[in-house]
N, C-alpha and C. Protein backbone atom coordinates (compact mmCIF):
# COMPACT_ATOMS: atom_id res chain seq x y z
N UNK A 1 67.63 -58.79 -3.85
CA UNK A 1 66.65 -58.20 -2.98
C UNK A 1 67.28 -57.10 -2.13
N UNK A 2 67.76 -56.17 -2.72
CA UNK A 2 68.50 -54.94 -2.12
C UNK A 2 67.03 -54.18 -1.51
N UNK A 3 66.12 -53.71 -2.12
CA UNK A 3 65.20 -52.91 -2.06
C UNK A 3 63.80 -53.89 -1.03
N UNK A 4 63.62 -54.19 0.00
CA UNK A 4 62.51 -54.68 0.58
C UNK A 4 61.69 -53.96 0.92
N UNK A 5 60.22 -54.25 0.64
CA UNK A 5 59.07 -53.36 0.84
C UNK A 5 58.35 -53.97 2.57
N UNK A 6 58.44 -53.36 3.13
CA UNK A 6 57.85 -53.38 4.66
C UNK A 6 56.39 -52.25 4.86
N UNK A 7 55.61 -52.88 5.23
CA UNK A 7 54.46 -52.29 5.14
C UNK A 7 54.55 -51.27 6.85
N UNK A 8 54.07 -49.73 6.62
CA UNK A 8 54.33 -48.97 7.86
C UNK A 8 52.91 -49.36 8.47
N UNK A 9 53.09 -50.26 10.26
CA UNK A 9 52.32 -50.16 11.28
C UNK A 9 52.19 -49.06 12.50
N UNK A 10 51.27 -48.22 11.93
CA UNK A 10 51.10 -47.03 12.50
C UNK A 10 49.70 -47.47 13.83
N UNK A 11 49.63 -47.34 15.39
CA UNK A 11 48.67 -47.23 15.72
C UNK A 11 48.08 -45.75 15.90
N UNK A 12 46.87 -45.71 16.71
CA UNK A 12 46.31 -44.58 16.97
C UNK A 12 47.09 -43.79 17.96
N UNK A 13 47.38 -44.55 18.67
CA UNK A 13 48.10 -44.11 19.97
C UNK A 13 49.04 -43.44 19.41
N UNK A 14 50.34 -43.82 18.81
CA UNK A 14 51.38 -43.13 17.70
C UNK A 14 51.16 -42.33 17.33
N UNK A 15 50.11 -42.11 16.90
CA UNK A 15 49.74 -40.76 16.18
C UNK A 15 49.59 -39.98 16.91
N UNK A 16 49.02 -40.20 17.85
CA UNK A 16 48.76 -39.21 19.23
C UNK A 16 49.67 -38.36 19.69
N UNK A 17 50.69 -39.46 19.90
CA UNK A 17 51.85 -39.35 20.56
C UNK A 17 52.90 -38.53 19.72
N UNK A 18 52.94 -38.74 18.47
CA UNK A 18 53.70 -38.40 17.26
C UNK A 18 53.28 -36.67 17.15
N UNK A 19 51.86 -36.46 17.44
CA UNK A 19 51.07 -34.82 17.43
C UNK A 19 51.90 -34.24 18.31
N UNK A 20 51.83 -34.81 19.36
CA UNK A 20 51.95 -34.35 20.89
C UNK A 20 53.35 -34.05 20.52
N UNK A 21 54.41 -34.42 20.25
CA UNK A 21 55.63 -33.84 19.98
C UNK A 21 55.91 -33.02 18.93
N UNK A 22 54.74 -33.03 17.56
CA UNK A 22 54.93 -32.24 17.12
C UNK A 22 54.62 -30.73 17.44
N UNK A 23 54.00 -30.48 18.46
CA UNK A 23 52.95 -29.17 18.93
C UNK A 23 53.82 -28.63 20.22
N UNK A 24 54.67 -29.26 20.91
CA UNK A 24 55.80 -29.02 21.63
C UNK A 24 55.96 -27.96 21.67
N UNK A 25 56.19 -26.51 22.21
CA UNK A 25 56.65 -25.44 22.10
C UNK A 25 58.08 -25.81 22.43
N UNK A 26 58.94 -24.75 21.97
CA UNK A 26 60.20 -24.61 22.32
C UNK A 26 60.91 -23.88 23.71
N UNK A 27 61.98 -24.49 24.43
CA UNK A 27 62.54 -24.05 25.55
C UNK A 27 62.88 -22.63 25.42
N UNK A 28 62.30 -21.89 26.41
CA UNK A 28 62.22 -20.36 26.19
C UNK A 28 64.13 -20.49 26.56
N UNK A 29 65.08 -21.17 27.22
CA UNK A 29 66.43 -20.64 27.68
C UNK A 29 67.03 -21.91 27.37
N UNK A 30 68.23 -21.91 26.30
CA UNK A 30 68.55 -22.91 26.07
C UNK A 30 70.12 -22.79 26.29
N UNK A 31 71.42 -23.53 26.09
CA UNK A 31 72.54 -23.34 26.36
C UNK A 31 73.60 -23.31 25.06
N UNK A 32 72.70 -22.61 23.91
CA UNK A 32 73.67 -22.45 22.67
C UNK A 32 74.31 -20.86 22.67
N UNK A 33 74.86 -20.50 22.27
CA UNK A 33 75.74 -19.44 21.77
C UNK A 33 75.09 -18.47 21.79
N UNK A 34 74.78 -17.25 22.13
CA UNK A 34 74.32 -15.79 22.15
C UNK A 34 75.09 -15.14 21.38
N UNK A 35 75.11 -14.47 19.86
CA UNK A 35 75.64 -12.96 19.43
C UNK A 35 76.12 -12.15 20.59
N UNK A 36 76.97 -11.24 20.79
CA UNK A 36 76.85 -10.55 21.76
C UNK A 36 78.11 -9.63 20.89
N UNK A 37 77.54 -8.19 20.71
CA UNK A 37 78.12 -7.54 19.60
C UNK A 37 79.42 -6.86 21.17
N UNK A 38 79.07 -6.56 21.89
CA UNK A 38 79.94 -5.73 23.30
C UNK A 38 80.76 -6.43 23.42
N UNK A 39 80.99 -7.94 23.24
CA UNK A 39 81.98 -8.98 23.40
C UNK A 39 83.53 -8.71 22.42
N UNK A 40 83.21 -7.96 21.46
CA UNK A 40 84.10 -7.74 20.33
C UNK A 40 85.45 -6.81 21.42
N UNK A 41 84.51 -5.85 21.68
CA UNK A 41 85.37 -4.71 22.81
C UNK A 41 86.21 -5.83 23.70
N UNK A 42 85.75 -6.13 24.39
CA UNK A 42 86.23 -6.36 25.85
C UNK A 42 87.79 -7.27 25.36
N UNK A 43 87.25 -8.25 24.45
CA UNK A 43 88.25 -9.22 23.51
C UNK A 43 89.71 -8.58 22.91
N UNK A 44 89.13 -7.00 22.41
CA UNK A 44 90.21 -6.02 21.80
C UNK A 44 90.86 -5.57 23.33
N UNK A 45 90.49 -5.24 23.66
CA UNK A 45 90.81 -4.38 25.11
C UNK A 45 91.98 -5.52 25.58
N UNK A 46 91.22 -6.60 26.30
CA UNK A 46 92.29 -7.46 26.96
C UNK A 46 93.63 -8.14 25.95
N UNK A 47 93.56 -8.16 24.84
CA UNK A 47 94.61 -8.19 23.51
C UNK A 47 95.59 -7.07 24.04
N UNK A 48 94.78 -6.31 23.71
CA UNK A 48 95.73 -5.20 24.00
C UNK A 48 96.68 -4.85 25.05
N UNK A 49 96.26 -5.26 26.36
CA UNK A 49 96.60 -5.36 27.60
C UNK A 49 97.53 -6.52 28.12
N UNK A 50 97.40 -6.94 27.21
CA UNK A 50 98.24 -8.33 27.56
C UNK A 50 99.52 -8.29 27.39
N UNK A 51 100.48 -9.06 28.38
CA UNK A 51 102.02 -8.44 28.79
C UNK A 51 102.77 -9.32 26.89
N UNK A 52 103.46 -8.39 26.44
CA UNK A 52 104.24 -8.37 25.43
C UNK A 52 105.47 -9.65 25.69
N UNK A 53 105.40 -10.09 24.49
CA UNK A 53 107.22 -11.17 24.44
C UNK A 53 108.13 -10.46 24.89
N UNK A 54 109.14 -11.34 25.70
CA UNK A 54 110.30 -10.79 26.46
C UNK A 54 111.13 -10.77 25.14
N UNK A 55 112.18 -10.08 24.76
CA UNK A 55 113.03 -9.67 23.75
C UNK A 55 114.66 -10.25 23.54
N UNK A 56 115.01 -11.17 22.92
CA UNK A 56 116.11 -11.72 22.74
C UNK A 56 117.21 -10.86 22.91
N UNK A 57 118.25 -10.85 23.75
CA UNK A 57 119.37 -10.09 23.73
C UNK A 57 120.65 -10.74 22.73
């Protein structure tokens, strides 16, 4: 008996409730990752600027 059949108890309310989250709009400001193509620069710039290895005598 690997495979058991369980019958789904759905009420009305559930369903309701189940809509209601599906119809949800999405958070206009959220806290994932932004593209930000100007970011490339600033990244090269401070590389660049950055103090060099001291040199083995």
């Amino acid at each position: 008996m690997l495979a058991q059949h369980t019958p789904l108890l759905v009420t009305p309310t559930d369903a309701t409730e189940l809509g209601a989250v599906m119809v949800e709009p999405e958070a206009e400001l959220s806290g994932a990752p932004v593209y930000a193509p100007e970011a490339a620069g600033v990244l090269l710039l401070l590389i660049l600027l950055s103090p060099k290895e001291p040199k083995d005598k």
